[in-house]
PDB file of N, CA and C in Angstrom:
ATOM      1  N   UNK A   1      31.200 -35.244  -6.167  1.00  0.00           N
ATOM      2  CA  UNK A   1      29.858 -35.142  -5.698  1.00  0.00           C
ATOM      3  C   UNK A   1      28.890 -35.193  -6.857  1.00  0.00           C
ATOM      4  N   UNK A   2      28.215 -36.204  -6.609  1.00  0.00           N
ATOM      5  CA  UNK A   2      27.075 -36.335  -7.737  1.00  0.00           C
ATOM      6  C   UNK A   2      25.695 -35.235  -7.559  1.00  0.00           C
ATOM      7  N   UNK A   3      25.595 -34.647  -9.082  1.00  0.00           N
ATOM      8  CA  UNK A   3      23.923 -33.683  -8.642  1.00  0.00           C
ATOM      9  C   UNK A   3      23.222 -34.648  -8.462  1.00  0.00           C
ATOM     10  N   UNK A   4      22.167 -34.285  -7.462  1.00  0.00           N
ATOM     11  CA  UNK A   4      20.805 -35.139  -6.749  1.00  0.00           C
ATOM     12  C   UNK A   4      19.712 -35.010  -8.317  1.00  0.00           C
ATOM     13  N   UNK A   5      18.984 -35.650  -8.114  1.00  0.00           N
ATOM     14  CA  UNK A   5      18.195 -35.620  -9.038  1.00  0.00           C
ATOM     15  C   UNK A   5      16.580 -35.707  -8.383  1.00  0.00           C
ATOM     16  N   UNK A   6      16.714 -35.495  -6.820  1.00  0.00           N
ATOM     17  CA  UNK A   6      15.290 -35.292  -6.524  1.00  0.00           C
ATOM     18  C   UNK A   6      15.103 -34.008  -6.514  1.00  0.00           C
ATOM     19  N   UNK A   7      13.710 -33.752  -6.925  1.00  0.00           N
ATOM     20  CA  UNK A   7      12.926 -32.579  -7.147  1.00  0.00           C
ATOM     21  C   UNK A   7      12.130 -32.213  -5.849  1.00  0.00           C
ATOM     22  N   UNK A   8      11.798 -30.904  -5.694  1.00  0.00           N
ATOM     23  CA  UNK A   8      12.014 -30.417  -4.328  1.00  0.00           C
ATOM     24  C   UNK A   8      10.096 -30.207  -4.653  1.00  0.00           C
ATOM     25  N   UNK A   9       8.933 -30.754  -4.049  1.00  0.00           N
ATOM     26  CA  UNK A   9       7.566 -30.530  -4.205  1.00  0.00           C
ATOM     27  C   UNK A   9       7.007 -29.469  -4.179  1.00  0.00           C
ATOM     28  N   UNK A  10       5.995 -28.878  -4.998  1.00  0.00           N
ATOM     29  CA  UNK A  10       5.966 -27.636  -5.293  1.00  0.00           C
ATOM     30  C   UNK A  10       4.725 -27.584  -3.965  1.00  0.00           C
ATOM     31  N   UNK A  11       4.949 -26.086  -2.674  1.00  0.00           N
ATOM     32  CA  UNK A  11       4.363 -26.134  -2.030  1.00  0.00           C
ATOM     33  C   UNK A  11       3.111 -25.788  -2.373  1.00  0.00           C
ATOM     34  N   UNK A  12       1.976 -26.170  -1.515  1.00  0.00           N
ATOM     35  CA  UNK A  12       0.722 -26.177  -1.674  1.00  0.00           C
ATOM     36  C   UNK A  12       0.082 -24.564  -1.246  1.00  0.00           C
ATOM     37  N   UNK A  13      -0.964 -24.130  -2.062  1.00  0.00           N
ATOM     38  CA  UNK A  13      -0.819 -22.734  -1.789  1.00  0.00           C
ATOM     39  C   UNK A  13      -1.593 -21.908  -0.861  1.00  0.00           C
ATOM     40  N   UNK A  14      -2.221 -23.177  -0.152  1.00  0.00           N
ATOM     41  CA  UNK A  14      -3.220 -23.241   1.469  1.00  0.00           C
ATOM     42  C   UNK A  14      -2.813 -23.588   2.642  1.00  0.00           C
ATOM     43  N   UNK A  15      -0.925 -23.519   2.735  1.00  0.00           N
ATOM     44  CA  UNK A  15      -0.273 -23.927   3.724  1.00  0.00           C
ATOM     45  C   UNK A  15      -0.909 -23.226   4.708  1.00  0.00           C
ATOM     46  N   UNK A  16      -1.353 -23.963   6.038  1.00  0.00           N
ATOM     47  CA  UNK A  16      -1.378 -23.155   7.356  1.00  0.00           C
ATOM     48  C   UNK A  16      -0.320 -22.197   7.969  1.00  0.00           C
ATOM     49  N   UNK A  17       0.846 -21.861   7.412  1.00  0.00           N
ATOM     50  CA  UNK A  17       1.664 -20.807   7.600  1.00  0.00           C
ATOM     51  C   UNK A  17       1.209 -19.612   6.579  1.00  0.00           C
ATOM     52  N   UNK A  18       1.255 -20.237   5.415  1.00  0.00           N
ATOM     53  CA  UNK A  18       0.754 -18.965   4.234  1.00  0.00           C
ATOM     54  C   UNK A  18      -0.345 -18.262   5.225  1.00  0.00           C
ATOM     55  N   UNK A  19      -1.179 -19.282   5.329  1.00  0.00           N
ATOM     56  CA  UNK A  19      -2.942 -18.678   5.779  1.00  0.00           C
ATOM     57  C   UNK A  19      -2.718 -17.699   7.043  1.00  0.00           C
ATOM     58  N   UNK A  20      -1.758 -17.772   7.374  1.00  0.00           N
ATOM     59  CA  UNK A  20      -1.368 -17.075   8.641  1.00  0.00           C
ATOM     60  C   UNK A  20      -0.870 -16.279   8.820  1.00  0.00           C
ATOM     61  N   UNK A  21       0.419 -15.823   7.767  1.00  0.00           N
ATOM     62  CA  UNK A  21       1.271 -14.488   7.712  1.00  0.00           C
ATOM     63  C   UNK A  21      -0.136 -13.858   6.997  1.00  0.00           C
ATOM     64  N   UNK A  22      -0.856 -14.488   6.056  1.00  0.00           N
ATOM     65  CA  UNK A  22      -1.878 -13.142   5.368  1.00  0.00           C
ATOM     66  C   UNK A  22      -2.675 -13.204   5.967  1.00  0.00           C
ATOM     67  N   UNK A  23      -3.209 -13.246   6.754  1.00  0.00           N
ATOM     68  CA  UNK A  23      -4.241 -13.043   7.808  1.00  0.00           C
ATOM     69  C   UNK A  23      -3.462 -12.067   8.573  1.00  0.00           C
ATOM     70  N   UNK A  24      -2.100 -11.828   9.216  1.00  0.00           N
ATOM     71  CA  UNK A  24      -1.295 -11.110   9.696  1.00  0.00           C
ATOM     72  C   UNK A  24      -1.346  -9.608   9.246  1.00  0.00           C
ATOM     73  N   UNK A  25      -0.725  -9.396   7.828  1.00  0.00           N
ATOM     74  CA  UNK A  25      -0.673  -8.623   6.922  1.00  0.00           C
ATOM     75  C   UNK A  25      -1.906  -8.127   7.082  1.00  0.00           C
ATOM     76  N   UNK A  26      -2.600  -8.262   6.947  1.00  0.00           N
ATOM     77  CA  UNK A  26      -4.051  -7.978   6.138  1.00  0.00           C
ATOM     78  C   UNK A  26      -4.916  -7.218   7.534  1.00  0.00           C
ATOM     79  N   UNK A  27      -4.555  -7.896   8.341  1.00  0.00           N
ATOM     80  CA  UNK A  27      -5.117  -7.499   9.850  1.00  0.00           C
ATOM     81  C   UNK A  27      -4.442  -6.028  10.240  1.00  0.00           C
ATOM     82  N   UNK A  28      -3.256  -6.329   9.560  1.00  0.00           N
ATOM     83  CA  UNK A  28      -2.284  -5.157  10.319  1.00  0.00           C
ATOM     84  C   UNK A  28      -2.633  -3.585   9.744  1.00  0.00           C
ATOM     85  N   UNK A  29      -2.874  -4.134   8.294  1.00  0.00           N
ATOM     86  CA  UNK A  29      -3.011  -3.006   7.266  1.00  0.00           C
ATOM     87  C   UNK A  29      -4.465  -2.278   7.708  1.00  0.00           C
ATOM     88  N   UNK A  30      -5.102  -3.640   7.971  1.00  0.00           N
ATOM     89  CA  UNK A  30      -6.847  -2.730   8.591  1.00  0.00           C
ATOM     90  C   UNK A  30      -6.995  -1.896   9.638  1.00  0.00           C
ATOM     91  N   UNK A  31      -5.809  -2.248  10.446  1.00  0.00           N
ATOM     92  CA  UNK A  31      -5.581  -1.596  11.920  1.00  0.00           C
ATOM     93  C   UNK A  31      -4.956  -0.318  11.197  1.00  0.00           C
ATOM     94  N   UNK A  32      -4.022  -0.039  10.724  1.00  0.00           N
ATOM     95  CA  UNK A  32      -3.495   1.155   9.921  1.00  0.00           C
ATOM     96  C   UNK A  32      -4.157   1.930   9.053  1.00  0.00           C
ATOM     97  N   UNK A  33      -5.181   1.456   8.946  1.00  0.00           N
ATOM     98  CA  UNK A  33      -5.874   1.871   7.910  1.00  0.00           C
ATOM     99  C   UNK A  33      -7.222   2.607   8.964  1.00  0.00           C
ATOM    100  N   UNK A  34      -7.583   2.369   9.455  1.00  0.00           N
ATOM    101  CA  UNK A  34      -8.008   3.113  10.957  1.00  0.00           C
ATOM    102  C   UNK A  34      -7.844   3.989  11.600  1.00  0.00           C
ATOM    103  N   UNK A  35      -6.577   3.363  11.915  1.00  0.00           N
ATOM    104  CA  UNK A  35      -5.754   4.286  12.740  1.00  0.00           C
ATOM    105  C   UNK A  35      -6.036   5.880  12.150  1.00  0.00           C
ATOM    106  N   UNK A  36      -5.624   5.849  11.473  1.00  0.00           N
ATOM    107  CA  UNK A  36      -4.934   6.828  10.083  1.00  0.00           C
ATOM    108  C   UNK A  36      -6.520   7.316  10.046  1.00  0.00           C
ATOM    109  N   UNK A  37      -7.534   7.086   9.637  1.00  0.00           N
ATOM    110  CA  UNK A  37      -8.850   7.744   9.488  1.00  0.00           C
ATOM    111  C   UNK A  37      -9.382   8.178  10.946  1.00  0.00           C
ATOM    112  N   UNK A  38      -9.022   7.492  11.890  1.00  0.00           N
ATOM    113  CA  UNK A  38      -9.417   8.529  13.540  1.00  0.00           C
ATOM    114  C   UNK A  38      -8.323   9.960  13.615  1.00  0.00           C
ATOM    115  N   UNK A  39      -6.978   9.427  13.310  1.00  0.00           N
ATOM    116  CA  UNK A  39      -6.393  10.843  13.705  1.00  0.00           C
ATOM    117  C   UNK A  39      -6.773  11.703  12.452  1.00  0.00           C
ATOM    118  N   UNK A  40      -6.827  11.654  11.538  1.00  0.00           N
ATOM    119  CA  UNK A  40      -7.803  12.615  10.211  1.00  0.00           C
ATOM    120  C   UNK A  40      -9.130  12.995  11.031  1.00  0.00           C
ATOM    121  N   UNK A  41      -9.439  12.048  11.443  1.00  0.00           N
ATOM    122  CA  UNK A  41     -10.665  13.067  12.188  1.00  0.00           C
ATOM    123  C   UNK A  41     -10.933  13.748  13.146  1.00  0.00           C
ATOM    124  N   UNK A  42      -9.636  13.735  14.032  1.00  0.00           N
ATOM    125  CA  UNK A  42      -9.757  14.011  14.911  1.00  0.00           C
ATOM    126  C   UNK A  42      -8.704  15.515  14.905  1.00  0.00           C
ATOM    127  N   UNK A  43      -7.895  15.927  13.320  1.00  0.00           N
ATOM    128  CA  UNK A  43      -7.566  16.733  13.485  1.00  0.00           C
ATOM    129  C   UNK A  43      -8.459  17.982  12.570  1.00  0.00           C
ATOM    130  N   UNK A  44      -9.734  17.232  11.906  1.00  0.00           N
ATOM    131  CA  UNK A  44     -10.574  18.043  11.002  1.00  0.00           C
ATOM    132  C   UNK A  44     -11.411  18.904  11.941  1.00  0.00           C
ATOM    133  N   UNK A  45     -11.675  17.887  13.273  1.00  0.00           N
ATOM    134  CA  UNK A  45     -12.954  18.674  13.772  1.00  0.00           C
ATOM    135  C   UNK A  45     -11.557  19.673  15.101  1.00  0.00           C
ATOM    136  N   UNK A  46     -10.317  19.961  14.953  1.00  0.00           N
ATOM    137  CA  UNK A  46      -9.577  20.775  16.005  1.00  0.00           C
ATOM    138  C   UNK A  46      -9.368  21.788  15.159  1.00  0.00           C
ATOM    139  N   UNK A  47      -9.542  21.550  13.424  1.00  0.00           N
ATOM    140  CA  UNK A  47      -9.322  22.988  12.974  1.00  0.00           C
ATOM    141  C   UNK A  47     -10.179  23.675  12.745  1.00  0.00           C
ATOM    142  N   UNK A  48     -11.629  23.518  12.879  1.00  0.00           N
ATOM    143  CA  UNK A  48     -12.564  24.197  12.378  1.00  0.00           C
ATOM    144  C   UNK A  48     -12.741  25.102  13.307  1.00  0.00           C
ATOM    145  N   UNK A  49     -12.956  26.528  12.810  1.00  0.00           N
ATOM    146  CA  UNK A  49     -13.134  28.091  13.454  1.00  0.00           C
ATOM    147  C   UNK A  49     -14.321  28.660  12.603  1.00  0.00           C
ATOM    148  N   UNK A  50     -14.898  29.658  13.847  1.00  0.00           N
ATOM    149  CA  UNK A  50     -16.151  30.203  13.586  1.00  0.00           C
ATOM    150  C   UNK A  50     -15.957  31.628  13.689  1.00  0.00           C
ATOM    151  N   UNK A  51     -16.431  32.581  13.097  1.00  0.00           N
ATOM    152  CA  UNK A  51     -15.852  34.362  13.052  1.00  0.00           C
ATOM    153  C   UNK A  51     -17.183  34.407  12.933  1.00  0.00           C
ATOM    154  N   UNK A  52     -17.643  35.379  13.888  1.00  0.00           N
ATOM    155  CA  UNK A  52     -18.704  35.907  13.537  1.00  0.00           C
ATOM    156  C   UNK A  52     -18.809  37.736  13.403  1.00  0.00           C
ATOM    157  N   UNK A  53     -18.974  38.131  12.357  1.00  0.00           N
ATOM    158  CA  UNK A  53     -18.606  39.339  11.842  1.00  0.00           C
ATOM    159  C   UNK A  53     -20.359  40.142  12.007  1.00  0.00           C
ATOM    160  N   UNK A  54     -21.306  39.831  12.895  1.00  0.00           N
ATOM    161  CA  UNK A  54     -22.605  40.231  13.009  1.00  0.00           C
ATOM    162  C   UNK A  54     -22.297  41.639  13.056  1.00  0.00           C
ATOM    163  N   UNK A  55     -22.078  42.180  14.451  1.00  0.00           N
ATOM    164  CA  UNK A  55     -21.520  43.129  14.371  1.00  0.00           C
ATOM    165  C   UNK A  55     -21.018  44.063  13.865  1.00  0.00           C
ATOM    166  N   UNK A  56     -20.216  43.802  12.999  1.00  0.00           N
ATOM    167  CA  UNK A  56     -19.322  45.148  12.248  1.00  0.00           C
ATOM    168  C   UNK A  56     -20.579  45.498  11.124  1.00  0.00           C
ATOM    169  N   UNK A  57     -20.241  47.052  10.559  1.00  0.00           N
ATOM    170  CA  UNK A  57     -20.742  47.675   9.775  1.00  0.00           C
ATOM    171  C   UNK A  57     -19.503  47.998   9.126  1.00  0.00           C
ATOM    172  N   UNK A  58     -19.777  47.667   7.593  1.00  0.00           N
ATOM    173  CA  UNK A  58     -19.038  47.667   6.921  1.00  0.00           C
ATOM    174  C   UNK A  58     -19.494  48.746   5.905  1.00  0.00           C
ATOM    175  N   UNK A  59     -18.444  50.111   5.352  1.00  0.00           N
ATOM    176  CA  UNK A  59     -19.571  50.893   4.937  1.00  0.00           C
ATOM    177  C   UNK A  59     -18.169  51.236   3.599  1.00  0.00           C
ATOM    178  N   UNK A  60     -18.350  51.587   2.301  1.00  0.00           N
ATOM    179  CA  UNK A  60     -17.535  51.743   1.402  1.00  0.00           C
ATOM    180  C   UNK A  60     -18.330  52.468   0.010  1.00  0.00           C
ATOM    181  N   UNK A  61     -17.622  52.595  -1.025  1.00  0.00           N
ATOM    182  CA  UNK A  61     -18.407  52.941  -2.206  1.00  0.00           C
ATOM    183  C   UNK A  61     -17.695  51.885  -2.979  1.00  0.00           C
ATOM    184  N   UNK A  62     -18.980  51.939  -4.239  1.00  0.00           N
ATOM    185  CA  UNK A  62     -18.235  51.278  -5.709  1.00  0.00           C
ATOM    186  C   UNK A  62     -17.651  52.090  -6.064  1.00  0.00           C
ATOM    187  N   UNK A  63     -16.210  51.558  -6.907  1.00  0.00           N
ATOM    188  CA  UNK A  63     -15.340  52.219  -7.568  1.00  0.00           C
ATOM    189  C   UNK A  63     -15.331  51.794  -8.891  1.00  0.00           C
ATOM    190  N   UNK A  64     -15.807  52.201 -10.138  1.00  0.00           N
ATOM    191  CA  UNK A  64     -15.768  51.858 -11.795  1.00  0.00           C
ATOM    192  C   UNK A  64     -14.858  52.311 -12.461  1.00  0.00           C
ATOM    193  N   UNK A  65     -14.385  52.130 -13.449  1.00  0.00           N
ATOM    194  CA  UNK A  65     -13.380  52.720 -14.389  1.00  0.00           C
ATOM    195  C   UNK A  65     -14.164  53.765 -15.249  1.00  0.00           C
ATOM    196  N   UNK A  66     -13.596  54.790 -15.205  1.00  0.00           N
ATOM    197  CA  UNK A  66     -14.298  55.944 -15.935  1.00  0.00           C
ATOM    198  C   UNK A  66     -14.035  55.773 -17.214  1.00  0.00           C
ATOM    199  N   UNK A  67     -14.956  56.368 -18.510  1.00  0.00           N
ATOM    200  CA  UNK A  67     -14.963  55.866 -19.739  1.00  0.00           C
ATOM    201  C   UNK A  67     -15.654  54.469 -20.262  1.00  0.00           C
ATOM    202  N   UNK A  68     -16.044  54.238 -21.712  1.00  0.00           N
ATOM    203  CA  UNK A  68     -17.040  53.889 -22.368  1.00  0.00           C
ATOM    204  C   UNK A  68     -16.445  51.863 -21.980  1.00  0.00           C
ATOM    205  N   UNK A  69     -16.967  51.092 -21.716  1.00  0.00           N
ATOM    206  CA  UNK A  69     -16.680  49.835 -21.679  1.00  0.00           C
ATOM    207  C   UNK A  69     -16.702  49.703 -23.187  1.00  0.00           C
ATOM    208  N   UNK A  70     -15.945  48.394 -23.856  1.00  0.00           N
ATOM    209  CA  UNK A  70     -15.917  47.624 -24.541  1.00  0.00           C
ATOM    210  C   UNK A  70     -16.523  46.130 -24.388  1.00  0.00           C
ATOM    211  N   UNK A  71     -17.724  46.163 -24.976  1.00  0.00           N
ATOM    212  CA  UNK A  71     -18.321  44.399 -24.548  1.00  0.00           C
ATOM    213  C   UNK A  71     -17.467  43.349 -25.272  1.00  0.00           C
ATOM    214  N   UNK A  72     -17.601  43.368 -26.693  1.00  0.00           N
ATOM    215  CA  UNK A  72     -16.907  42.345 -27.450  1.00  0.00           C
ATOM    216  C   UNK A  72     -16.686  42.613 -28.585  1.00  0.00           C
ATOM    217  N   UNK A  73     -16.020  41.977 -29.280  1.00  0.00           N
ATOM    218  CA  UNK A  73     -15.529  42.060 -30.753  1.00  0.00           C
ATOM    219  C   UNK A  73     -15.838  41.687 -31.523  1.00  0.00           C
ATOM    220  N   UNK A  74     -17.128  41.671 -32.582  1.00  0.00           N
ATOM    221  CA  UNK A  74     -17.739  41.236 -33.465  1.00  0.00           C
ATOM    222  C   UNK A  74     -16.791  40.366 -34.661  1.00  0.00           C
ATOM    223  N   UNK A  75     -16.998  38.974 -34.839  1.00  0.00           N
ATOM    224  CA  UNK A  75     -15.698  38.108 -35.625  1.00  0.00           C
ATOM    225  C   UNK A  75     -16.423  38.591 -36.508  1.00  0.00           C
ATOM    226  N   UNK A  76     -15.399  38.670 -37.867  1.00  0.00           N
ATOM    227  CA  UNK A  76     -15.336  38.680 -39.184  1.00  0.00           C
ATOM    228  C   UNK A  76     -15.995  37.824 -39.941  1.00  0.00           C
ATOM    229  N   UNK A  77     -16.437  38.105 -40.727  1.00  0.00           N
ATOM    230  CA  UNK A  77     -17.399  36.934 -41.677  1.00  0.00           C
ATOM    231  C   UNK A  77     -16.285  37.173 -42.468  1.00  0.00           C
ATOM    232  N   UNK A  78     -16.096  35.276 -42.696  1.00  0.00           N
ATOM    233  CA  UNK A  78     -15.044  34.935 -44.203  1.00  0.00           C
ATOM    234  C   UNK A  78     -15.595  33.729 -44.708  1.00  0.00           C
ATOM    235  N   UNK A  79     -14.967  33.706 -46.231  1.00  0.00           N
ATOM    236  CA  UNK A  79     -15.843  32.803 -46.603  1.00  0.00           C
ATOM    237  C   UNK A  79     -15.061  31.202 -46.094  1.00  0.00           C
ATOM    238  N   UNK A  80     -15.497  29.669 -46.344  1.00  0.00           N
ATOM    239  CA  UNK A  80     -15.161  28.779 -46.157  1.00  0.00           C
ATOM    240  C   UNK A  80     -13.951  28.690 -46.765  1.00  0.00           C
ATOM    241  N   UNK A  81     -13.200  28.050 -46.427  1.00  0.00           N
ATOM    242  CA  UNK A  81     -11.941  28.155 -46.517  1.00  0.00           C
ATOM    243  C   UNK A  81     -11.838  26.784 -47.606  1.00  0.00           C
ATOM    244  N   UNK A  82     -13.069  25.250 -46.534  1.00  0.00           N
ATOM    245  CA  UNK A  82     -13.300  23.980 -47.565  1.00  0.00           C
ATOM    246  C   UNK A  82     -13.747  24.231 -48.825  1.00  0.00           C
ATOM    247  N   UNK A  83     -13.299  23.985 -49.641  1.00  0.00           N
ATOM    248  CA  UNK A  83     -13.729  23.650 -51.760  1.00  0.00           C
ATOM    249  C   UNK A  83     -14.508  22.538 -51.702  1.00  0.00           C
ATOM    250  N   UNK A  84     -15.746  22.072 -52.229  1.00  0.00           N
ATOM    251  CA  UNK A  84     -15.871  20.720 -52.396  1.00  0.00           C
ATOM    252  C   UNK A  84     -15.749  20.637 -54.018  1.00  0.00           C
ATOM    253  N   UNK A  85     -15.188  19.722 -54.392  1.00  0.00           N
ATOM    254  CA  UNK A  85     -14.692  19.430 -55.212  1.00  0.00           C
ATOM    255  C   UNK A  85     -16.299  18.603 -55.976  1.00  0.00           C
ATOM    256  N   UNK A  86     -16.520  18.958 -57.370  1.00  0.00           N
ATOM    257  CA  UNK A  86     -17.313  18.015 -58.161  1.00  0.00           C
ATOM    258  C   UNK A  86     -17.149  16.725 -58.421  1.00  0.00           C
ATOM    259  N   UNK A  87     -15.786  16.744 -58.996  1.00  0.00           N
ATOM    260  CA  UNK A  87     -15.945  16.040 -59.574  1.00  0.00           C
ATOM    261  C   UNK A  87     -14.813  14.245 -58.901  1.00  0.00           C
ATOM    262  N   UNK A  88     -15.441  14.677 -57.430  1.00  0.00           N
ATOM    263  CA  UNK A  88     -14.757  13.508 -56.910  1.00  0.00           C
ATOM    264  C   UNK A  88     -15.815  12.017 -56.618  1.00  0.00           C
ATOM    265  N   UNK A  89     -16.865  12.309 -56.941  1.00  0.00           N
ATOM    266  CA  UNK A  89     -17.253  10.534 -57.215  1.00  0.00           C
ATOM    267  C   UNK A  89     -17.088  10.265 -58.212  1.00  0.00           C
ATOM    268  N   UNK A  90     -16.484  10.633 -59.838  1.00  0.00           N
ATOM    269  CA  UNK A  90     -15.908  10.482 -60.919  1.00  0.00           C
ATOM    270  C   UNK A  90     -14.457   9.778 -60.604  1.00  0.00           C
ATOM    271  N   UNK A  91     -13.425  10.863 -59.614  1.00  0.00           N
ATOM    272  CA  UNK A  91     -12.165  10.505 -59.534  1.00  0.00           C
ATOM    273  C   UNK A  91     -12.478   8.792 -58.603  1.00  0.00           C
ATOM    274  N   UNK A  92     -13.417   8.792 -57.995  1.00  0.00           N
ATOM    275  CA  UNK A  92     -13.282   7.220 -56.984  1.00  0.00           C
ATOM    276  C   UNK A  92     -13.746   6.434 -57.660  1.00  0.00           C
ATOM    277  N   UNK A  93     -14.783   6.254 -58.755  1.00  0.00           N
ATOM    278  CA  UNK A  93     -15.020   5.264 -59.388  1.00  0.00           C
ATOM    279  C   UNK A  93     -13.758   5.073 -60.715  1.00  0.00           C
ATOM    280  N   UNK A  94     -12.789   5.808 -61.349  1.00  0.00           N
ATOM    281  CA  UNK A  94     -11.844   5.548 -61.522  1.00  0.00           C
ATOM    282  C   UNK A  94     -10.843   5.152 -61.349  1.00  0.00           C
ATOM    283  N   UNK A  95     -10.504   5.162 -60.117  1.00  0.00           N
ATOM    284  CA  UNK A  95      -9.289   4.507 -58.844  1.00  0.00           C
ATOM    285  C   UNK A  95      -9.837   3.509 -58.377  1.00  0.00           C
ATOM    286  N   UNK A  96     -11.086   2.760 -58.885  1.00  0.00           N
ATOM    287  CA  UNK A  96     -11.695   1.823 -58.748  1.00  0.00           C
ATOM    288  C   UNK A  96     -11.645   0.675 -59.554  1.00  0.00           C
ATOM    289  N   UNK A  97     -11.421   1.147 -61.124  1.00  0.00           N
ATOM    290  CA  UNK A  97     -11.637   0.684 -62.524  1.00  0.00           C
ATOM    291  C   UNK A  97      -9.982  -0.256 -62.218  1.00  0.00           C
ATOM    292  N   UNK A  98      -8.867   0.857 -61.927  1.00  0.00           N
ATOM    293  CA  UNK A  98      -7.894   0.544 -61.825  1.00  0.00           C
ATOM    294  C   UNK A  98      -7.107  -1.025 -60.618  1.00  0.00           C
ATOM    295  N   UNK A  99      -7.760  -1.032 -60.063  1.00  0.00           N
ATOM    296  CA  UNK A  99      -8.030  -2.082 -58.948  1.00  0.00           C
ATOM    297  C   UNK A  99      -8.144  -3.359 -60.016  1.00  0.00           C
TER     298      UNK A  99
END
C-alpha cells in the first residue's frame, strides 16, 4: 500500500456547523448563568428575618477592672544605628580611576 500524498484542506474557521455548536454553547451557558442568579435570589430574599427587640428593657451595670490602667510604653530613645561614612565620595572616585 502506497502513502497518499493528498493533503487533507485546512477547514475554514466560519463553517456553518462551527457557527452553530457556539452559538449552542454560548446560549446554554447564558441560560445557566441565569438560572443560577434567580435561584440566588430567590433564596436571599427566604432568609432574611426581622427581631424586633422594642420591647424588652434591658437593664445591667458596667463592670471595669479594678486598679490603675496602663496606656502605653514610652520607646526608648537610641542613637542611629546608620554611620555615614566621610569619606565615601573619595572611595567612588577612586574605584573610578581604576576602571
Amino acid at each position: 500500500m502506497e502513502p497518499t500524498t493528498a493533503r487533507r484542506q485546512p477547514r475554514k474557521a466560519g463553517t456553518p456547523m462551527r457557527k452553530l455548536v457556539t452559538l449552542l454553547i454560548a446560549s446554554s451557558l447564558l441560560a445557566l448563568t441565569a438560572t443560577a442568579a434567580r435561584a440566588q435570589n430567590k433564596d436571599a430574599k427566604a432568609k432574611v428575618k426581622v427581631y424586633d427587640f422594642s420591647g424588652d428593657t434591658i437593664e445591667g451595670d458596667l463592670i471595669k477592672p479594678e486598679g490603675s490602667s496602663v496606656d502605653a510604653r514610652d520607646f526608648a530613645k537610641h542613637s542611629s544605628l546608620i554611620k555615614i561614612r566621610k569619606d565615601f565620595i573619595a572611595e567612588i572616585l577612586k574605584s573610578a580611576e581604576d576602571l
